[in-house]
Protein backbone atom coordinates (compact mmCIF):
# COMPACT_ATOMS: atom_id res chain seq x y z
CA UNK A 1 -9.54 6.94 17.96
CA UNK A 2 -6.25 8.87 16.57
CA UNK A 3 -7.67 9.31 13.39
CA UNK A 4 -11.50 9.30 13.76
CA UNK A 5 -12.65 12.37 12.06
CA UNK A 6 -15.95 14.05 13.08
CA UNK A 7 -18.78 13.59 10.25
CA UNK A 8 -20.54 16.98 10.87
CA UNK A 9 -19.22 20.62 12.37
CA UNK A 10 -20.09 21.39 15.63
CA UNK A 11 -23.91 23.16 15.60
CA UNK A 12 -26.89 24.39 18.26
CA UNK A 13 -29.16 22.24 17.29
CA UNK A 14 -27.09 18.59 17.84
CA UNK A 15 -25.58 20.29 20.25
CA UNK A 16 -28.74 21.14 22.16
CA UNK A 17 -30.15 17.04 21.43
CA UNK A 18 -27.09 15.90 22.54
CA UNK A 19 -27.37 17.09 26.01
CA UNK A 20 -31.48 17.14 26.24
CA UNK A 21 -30.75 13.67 25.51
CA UNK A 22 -28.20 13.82 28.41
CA UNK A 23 -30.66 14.68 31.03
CA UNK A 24 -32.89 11.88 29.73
CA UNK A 25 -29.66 9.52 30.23
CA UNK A 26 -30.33 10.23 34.08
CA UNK A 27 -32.74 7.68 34.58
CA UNK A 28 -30.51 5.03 33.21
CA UNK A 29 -27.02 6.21 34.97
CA UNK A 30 -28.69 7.08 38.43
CA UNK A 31 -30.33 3.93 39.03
CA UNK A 32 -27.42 1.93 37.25
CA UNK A 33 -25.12 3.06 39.57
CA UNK A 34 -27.57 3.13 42.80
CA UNK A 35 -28.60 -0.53 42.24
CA UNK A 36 -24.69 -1.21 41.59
CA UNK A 37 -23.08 0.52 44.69
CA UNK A 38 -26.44 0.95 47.34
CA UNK A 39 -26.73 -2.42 47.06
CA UNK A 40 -30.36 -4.22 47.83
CA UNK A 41 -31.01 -1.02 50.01
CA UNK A 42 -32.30 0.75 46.34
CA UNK A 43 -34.59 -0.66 44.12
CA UNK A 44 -35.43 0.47 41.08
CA UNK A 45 -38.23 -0.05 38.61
CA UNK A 46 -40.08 1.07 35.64
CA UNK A 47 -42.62 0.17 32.82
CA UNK A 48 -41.08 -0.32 29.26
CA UNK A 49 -44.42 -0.44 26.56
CA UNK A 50 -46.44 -2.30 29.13
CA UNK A 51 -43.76 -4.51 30.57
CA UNK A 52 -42.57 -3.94 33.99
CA UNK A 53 -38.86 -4.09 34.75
CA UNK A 54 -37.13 -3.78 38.02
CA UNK A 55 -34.18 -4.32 39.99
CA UNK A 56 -33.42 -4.40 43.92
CA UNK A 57 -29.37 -3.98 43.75
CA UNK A 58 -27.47 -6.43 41.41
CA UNK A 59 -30.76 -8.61 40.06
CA UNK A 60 -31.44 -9.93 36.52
CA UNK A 61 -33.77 -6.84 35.73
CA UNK A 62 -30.05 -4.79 36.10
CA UNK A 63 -29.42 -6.31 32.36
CA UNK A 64 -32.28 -3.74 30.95
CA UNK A 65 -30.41 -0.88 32.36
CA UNK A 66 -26.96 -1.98 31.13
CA UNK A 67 -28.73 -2.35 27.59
CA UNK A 68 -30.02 1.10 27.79
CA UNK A 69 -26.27 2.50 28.99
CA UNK A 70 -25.06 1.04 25.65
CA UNK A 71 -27.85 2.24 23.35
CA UNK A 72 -26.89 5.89 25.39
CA UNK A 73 -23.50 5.80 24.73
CA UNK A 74 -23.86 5.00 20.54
CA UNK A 75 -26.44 7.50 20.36
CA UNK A 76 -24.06 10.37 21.98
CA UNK A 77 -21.20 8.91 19.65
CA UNK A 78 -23.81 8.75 16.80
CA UNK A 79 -24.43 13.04 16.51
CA UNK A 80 -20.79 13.35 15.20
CA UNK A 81 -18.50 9.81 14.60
CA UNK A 82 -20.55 7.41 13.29
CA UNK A 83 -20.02 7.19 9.26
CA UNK A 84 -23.16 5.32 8.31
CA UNK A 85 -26.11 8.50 8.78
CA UNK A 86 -28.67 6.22 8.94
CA UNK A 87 -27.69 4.67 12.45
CA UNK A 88 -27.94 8.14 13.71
CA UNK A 89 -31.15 8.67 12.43
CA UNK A 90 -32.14 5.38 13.96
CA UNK A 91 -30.60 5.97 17.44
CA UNK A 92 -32.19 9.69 17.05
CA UNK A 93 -35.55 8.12 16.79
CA UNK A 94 -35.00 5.23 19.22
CA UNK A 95 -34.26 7.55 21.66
CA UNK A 96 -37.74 9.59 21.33
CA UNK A 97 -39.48 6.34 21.43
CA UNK A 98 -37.02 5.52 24.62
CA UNK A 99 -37.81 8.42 26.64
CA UNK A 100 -41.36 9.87 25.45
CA UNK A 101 -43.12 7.40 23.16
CA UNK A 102 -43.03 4.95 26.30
CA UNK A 103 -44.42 7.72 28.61
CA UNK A 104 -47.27 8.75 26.38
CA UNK A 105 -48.06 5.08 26.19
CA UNK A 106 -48.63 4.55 29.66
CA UNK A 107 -50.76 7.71 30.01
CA UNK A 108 -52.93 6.46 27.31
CA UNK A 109 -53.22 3.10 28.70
CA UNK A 110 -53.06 3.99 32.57
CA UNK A 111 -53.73 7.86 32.83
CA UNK A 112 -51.25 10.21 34.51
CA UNK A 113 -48.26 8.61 35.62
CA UNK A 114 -46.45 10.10 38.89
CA UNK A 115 -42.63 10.53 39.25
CA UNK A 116 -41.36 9.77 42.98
CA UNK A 117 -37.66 10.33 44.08
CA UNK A 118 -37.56 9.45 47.47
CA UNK A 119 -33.93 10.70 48.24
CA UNK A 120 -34.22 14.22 47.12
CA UNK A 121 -38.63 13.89 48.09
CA UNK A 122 -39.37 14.72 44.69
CA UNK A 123 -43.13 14.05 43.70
CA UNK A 124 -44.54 15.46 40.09
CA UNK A 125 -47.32 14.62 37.92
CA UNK A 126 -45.96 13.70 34.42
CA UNK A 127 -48.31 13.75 32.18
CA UNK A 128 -48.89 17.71 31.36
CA UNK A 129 -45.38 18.08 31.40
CA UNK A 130 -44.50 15.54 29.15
CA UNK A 131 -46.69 15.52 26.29
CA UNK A 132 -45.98 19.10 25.00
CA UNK A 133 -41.76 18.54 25.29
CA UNK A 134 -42.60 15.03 23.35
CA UNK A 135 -44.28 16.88 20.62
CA UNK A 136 -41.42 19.69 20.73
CA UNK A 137 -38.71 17.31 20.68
CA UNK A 138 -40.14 14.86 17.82
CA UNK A 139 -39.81 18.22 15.70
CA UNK A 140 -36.48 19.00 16.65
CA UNK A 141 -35.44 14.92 15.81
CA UNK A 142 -37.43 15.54 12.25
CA UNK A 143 -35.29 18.78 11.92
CA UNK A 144 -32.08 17.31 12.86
CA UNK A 145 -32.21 14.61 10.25
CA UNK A 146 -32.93 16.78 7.94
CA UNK A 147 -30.15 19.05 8.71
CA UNK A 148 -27.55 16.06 8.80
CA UNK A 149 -28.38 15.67 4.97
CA UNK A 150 -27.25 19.12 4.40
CA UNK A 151 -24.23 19.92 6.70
CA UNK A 152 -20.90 19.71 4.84
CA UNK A 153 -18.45 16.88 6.49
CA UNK A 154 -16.58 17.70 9.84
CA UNK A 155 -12.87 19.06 10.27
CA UNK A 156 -12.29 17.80 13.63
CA UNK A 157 -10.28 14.96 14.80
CA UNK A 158 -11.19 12.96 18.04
CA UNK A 159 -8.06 14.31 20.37
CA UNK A 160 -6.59 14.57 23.39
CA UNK A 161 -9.52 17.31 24.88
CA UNK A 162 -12.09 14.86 24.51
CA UNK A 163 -10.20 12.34 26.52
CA UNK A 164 -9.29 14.92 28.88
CA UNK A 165 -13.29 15.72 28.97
CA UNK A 166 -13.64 11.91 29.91
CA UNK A 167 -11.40 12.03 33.04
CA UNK A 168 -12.53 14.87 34.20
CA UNK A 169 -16.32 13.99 33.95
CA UNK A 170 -15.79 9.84 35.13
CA UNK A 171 -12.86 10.89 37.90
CA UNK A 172 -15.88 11.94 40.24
CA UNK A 173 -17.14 7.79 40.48
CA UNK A 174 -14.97 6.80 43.33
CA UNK A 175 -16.72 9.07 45.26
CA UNK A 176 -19.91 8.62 44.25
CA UNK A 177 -19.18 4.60 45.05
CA UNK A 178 -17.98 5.79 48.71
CA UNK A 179 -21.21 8.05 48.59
CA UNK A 180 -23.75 5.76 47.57
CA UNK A 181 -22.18 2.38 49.24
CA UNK A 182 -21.32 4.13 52.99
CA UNK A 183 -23.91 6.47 53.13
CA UNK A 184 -27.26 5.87 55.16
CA UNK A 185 -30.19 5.06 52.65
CA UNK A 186 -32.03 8.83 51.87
CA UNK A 187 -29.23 10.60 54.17
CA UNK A 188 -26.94 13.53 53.53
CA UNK A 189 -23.93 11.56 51.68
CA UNK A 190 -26.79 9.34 49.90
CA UNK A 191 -28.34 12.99 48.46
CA UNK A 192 -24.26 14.17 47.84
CA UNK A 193 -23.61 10.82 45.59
CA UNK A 194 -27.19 11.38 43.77
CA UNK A 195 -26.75 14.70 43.22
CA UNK A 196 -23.23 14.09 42.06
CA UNK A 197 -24.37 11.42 39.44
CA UNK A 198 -27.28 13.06 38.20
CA UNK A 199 -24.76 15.95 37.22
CA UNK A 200 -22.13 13.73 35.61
CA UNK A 201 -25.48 11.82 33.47
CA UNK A 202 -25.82 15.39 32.46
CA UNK A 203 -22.27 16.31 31.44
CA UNK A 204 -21.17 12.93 29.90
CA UNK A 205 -22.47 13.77 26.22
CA UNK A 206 -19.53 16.51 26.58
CA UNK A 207 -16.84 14.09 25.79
CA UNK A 208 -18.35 13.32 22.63
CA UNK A 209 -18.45 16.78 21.18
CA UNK A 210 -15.87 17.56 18.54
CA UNK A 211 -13.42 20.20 20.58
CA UNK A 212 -12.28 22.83 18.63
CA UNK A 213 -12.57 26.67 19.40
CA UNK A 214 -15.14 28.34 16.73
CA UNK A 215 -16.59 24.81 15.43
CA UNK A 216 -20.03 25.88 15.95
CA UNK A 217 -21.96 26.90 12.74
């Protein structure tokens, strides 16, 4: 990545998609790494457009998590690096269908949909919550598109403070693997390595930014 070049300066608005889309990336990286490292103690599952996917530890319904870490990863590299625009606009898209389009599905289909976290005895109804952010954040998708057909071309080379960025944000993981693999199931080092990964979801879209001091326009 010596020479990769960004495609578009640094600005609020990818900037602020980029990590929204972060916190999103939570429910892909904490259960990845839960059904990974807590072993058949954690089991995960969700509904995907009506089909139900699930995984207790390392079992074939992992796969659909590992899929979604990839598609996470190209969309973060997607705001700034990728050359062809229309991938971006496709991951951009793909990741509103992703993470709202499949929520407001279910609450048409099933009603209200409840989010449990059992670690951290988190309980919420989703549906009010949702549906307004969904419609907020399919407007700021429309008007980051558009704005990608305006910006002029990026300055900024891929350097040595983005790979910094990476060590800094990933170094935390062999703790979180002690955390999550040691600790008693809903205990004090279990809530440690979840809050721990649920901040690093959060941060990774940081290493994809293009570093430079006064790049934001």
């Amino acid at each position: 990545m010596k020479n990769l070049t960004a495609l578009r300066p640094r600005n609020g608005l990818f900037n602020f998609l980029l990590y929204f889309s972060g916190v999103t990336f939570v429910l892909v990286w904490l259960p990845l790494l839960r059904c990974l490292f807590d072993g058949d103690t954690y089991r995960w599952g969700q509904s995907f457009y009506g089909l139900s996917v699930y995984s207790q530890g390392i079992q074939p319904g992992l796969i659909f998590l590992l899929l979604a870490l990839g598609y996470f990863v190209a969309l973060f590299y997607s705001f700034y690096w990728v050359e062809n625009r229309r991938i971006f606009y496709g991951l951009l898209i793909g990741w509103w269908l992703y993470s709202f389009g499949n929520l407001l599905f279910e609450f048409a289909v099933n009603g209200d949909v409840m989010f449990h976290g059992d670690t951290l005895d988190i309980h919420v109804s989703l549906a009010a919550i949702v549906t307004p952010i969904a419609i907020v954040c399919l407007g700021l998708v429309v008007w980051a598109i558009r704005k990608d057909q305006l910006l002029p071309p990026g300055k900024v080379s891929w350097n040595a403070m983005n790979r910094k960025a990476a060590w800094v944000i990933l170094a935390p993981l062999p703790i979180q693997i002690l955390l999550l693999a040691t600790g008693e199931p809903h205990g004090l080092t279990d809530e440690i390595g979840v809050v721990l990964t649920i901040i690093q979801a959060i941060l990774i879209p940081t290493i994809f930014l293009p570093k430079e001091k006064g790049a934001i326009k």
